[in-house]
Protein backbone atom coordinates (compact mmCIF):
# COMPACT_ATOMS: atom_id res chain seq x y z
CA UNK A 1 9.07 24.55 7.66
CA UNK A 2 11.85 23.46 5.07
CA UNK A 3 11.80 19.81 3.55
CA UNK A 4 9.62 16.62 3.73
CA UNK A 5 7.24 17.49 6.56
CA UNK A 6 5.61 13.39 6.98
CA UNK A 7 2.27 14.40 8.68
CA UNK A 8 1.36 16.49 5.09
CA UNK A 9 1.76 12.52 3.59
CA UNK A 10 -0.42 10.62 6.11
CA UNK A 11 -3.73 9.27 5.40
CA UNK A 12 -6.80 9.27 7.21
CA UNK A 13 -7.45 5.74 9.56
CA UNK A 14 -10.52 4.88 7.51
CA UNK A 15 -7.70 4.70 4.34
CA UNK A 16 -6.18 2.02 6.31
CA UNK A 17 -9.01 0.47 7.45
CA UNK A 18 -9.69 -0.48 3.59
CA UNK A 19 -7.28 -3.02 4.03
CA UNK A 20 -8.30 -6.56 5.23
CA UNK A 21 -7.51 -7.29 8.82
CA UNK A 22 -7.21 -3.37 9.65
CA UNK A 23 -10.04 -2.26 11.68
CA UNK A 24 -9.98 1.00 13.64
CA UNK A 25 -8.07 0.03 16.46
CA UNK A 26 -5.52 -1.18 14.24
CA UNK A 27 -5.13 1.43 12.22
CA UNK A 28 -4.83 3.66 15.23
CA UNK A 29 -1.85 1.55 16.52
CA UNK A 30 -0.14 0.94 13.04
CA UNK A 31 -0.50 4.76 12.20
CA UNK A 32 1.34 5.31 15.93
CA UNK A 33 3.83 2.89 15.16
CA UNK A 34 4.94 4.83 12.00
CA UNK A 35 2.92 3.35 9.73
CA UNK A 36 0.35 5.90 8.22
CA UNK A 37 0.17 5.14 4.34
CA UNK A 38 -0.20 2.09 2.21
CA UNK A 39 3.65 2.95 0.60
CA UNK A 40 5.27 3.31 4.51
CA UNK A 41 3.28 -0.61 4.60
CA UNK A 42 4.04 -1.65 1.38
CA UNK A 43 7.73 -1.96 2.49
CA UNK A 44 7.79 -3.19 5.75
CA UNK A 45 8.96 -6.29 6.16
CA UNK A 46 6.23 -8.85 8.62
CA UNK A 47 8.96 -9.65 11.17
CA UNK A 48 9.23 -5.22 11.43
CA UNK A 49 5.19 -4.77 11.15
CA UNK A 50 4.42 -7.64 14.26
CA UNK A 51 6.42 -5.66 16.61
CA UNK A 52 3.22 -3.50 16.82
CA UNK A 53 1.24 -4.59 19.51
CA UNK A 54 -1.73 -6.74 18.42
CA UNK A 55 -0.27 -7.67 15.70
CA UNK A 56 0.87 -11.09 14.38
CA UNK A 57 3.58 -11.93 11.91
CA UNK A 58 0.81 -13.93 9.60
CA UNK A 59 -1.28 -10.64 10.32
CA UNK A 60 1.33 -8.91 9.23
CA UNK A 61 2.43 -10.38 5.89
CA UNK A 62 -1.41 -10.37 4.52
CA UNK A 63 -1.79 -6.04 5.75
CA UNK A 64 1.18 -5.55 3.44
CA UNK A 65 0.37 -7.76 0.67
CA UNK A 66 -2.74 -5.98 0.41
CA UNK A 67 -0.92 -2.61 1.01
CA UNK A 68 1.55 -3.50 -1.91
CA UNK A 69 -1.52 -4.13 -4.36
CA UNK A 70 -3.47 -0.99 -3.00
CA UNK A 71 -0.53 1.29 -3.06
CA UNK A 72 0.71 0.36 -7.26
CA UNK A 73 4.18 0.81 -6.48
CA UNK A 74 5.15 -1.90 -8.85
CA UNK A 75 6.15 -5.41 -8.71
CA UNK A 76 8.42 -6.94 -5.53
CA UNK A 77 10.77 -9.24 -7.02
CA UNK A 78 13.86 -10.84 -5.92
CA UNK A 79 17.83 -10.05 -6.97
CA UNK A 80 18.02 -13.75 -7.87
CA UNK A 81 17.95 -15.12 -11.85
């Protein structure tokens, strides 16, 4: 196979089970919704993230805030000065 082939870039559930609020069934459905590493998390946005079943925008927004610190993809800062 030529190019980026995503399931050689997935991690295992318990990976995503490391962060708070992710417990197996959870990881099961956020790694079905697309959502397999602590990067692909990282950069969701909550309102995108809830529209996994089970889970809640305020769910949401503390799984990728922990994501974004796990995953050391640098700091999240806004356009504005």
């Amino acid at each position: 196979m030529y190019g980026w082939d995503p399931r050689a870039h997935t991690m295992p559930l318990d990976d995503l089970e490391s962060l708070p609020g992710v417990g197996p069934a959870s990881a099961e459905k956020l790694t079905d919704a697309g959502f397999n590493s602590h990067q692909s998390i990282a950069v969701a946005g909550p309102g995108e993230m809830s529209n996994t079943p089970h889970v809640g925008e305020s769910t949401a927004a503390n799984i990728i805030n922990a994501a974004r610190d796990a995953a050391d993809i640098g700091g999240f800062e806004t356009g504005s000065t």
